[in-house]
Protein backbone atom coordinates (compact mmCIF):
# COMPACT_ATOMS: atom_id res chain seq x y z
CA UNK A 1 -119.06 47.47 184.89
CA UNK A 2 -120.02 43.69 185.76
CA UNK A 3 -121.47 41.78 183.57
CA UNK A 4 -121.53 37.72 183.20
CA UNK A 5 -120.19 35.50 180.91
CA UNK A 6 -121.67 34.89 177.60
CA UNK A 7 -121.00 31.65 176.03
CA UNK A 8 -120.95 33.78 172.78
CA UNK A 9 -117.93 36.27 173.38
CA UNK A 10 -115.17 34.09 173.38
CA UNK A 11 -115.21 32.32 170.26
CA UNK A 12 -116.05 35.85 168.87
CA UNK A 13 -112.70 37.13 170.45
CA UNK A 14 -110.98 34.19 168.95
CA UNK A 15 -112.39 34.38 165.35
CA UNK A 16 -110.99 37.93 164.97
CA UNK A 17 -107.79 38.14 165.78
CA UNK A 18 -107.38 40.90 163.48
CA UNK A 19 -109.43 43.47 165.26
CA UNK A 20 -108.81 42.15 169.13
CA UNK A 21 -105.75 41.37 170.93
CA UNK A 22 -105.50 38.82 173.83
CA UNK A 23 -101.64 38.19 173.95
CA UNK A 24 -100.59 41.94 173.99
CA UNK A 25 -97.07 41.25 175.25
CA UNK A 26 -96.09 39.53 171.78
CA UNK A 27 -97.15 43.04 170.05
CA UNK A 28 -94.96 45.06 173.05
CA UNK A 29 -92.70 48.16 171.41
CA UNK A 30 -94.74 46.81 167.68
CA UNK A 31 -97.88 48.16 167.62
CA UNK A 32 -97.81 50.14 164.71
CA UNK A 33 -98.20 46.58 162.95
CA UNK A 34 -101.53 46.45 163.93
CA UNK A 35 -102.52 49.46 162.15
CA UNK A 36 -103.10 50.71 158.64
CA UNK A 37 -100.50 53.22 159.24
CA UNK A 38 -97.86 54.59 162.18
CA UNK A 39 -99.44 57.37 163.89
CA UNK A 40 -99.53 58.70 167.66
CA UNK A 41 -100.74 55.95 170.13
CA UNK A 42 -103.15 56.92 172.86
CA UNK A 43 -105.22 54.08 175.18
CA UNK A 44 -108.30 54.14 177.10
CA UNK A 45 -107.68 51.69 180.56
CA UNK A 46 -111.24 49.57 181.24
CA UNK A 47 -113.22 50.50 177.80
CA UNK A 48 -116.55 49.92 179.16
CA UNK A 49 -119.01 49.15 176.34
CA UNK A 50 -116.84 51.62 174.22
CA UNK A 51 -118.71 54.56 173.33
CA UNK A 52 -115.81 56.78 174.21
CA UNK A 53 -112.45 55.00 172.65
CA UNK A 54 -114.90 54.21 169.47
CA UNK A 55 -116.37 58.14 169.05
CA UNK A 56 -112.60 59.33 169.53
CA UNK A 57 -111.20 57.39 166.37
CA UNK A 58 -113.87 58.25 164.88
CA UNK A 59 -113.38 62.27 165.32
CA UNK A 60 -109.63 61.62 164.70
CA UNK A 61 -108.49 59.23 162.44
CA UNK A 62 -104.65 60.98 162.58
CA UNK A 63 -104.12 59.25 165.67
CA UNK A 64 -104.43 55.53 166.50
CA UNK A 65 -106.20 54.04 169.91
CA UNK A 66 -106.14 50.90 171.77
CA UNK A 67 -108.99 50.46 174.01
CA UNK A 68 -108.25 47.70 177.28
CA UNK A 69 -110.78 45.10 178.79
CA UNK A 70 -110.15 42.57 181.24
CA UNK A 71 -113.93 41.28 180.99
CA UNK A 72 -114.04 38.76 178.12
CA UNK A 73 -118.10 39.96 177.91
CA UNK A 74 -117.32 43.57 178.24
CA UNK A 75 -114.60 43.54 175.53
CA UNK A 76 -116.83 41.32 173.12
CA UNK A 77 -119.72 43.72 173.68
CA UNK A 78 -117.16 46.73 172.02
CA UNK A 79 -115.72 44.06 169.15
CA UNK A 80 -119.27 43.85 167.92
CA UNK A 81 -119.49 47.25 166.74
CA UNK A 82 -115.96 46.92 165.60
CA UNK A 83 -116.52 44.56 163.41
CA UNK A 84 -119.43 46.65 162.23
CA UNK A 85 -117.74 49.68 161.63
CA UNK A 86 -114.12 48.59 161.20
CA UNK A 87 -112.14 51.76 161.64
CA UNK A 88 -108.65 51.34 160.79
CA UNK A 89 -107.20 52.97 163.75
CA UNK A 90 -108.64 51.36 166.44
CA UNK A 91 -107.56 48.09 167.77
CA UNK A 92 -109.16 46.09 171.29
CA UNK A 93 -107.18 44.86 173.83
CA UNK A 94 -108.70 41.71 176.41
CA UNK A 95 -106.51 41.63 179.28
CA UNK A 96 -105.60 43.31 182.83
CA UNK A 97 -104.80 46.61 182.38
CA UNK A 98 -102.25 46.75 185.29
CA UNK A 99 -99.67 44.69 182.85
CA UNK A 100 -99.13 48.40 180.81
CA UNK A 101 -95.54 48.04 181.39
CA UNK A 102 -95.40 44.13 179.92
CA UNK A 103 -97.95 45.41 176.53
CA UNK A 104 -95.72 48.40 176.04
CA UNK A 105 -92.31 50.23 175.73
CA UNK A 106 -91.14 52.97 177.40
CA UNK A 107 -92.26 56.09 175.22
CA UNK A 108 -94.57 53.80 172.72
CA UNK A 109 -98.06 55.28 174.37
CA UNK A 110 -98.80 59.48 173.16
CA UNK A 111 -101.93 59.63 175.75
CA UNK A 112 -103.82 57.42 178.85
CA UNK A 113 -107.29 57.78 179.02
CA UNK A 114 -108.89 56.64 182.63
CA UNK A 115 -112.94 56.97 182.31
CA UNK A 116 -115.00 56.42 185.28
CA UNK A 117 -112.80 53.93 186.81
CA UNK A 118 -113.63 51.61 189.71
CA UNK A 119 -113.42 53.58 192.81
CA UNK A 120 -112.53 50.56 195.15
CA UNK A 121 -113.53 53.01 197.95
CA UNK A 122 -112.23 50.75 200.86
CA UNK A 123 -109.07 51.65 202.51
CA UNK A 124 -107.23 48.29 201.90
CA UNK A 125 -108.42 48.18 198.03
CA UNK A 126 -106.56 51.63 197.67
CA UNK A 127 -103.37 49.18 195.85
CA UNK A 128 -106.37 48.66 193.26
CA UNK A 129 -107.39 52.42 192.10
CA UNK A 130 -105.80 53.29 188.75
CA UNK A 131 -104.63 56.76 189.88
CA UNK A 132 -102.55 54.51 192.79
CA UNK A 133 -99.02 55.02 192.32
CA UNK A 134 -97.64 52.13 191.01
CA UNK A 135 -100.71 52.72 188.01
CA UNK A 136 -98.71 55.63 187.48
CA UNK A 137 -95.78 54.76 187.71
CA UNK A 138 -96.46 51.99 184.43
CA UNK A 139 -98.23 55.19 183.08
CA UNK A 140 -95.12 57.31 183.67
CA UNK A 141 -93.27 54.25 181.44
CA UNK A 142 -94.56 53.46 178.71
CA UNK A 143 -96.28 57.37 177.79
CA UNK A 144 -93.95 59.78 176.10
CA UNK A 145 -92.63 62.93 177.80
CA UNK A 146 -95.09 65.25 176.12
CA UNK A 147 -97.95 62.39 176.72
CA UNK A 148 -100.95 63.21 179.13
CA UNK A 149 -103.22 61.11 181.32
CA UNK A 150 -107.13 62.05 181.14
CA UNK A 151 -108.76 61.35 184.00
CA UNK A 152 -112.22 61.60 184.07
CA UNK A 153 -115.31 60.09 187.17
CA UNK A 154 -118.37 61.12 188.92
CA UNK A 155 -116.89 60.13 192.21
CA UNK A 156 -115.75 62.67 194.25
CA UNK A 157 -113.75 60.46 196.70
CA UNK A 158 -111.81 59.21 193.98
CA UNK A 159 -111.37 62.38 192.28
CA UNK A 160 -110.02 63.99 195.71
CA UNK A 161 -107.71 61.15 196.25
CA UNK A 162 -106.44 60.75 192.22
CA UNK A 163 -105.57 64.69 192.54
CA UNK A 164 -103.79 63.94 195.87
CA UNK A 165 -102.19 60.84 194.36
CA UNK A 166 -101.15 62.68 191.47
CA UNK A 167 -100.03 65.31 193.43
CA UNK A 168 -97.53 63.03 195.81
CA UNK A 169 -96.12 61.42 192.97
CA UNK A 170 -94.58 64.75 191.53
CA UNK A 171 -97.39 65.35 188.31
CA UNK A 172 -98.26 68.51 186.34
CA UNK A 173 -101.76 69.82 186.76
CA UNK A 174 -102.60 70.94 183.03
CA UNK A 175 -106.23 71.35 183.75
CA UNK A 176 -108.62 70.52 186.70
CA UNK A 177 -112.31 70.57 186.63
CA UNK A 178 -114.89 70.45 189.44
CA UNK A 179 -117.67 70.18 187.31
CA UNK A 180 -116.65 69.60 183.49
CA UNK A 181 -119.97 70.28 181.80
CA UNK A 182 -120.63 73.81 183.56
CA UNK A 183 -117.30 74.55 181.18
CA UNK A 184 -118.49 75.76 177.88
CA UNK A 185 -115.12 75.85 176.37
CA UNK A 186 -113.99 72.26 177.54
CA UNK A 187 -117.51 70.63 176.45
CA UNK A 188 -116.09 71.90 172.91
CA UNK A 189 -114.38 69.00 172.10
CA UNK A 190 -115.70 66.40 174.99
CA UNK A 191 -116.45 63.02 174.11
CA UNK A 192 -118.69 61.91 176.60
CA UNK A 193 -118.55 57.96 177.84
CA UNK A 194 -121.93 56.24 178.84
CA UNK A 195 -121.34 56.37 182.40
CA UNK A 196 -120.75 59.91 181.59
CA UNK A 197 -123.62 61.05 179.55
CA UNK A 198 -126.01 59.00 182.24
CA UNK A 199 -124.60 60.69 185.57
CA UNK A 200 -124.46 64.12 184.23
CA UNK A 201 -128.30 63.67 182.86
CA UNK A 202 -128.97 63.25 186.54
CA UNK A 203 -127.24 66.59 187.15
CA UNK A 204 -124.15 65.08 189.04
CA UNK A 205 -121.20 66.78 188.37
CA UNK A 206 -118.33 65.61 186.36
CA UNK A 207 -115.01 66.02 187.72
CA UNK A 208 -111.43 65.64 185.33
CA UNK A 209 -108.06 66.07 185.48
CA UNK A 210 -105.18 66.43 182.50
CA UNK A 211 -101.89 65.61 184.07
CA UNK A 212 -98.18 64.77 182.60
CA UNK A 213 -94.88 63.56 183.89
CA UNK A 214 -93.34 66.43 181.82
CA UNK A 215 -90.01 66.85 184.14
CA UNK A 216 -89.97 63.96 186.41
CA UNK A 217 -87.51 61.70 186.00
CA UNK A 218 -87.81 57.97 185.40
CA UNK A 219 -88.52 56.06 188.93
């Protein structure tokens, strides 16, 4: 998602500091401060407009969730309803989310969610993809051993090369779907993004993947 600059979403950023983070190093391995209440961490990487990190609090307020924007616009779009609603265990990051391992410690994060990510489809922007393995290698570091990554896209190239990715780097298949929605049982608890709910409309397929480390040792 591209979108320009608004002279508006800035200062909103800026006047609520309570609700939106733009320093997330200072709050590395502390976290819990920023909530009502310690609970299991889980993130969504690249929020999008936030439909899908804002629907998931929502459904489970026993867990807390960080959703990550680099795009100042992007990440001011999601504060708005934020400030709106206000739920108390969900807190906005604006930043890159490729500095994982400076924002967090090692076990701090209980889940990675990767929605409809940027496929960079060219061979020399491969370094870019957030399945690439250096992504998860900072996933691998900062997520708990019993922690899983959620990886969800319309794209079939970068569906075939996360699974290889995954794959390479040593990961556990938990679950692996070639076309999500045409699974009655895992549309049970789904929590569709925008991206999502407008592809599959169209009647393109979903594909998803829930992987862990569980095993691997640290590398």
């Amino acid at each position: 998602m591209r979108l320009r600059n608004k002279p508006w979403a800035k200062p909103l950023i800026d006047g609520n500091p309570d609700l939106i983070v733009t320093n997330p190093n200072e709050y590395r391995g502390k976290w819990e401060t920023r909530f009502k209440r310690s609970a299991p961490l889980f993130i969504e990487v690249g929020m999008g407009k936030g439909g899908f990190i804002i629907e998931l609090a929502r459904l489970h307020p026993e867990n807390n969730y960080i959703g990550i924007e680099i795009q100042t616009t992007v990440a001011a779009i999601v504060l708005k309803k934020q400030i709106e609603i206000k739920l108390p265990n969900l807190q906005l990051i604006c930043a890159n989310g490729s500095g994982l391992s400076e924002y967090f410690e090692e076990n701090e994060i209980d889940g990675i969610f990767l929605n409809f990510s940027d496929p960079w489809p060219k061979k020399r922007q491969e370094k870019r993809r957030l399945t690439y393995r250096t992504f998860l290698k900072q996933y691998q570091n900062v997520m708990s051993d019993e922690g899983t990554i959620e990886f969800k896209t319309d794209n079939r190239g970068l569906f075939e090369y996360s699974l290889k990715s995954m794959n390479n780097y040593g990961m556990n298949f938990e679950q692996v779907f070639l076309d999500l929605h045409k699974n009655e049982e895992a549309m049970l608890d789904n929590v569709m993004t925008e991206y999502e709910e407008k592809f599959s409309k169209k009647g393109q397929p979903i594909y998803k993947i829930v992987a862990n480390f569980q095993k691997l040792e640290q590398v």
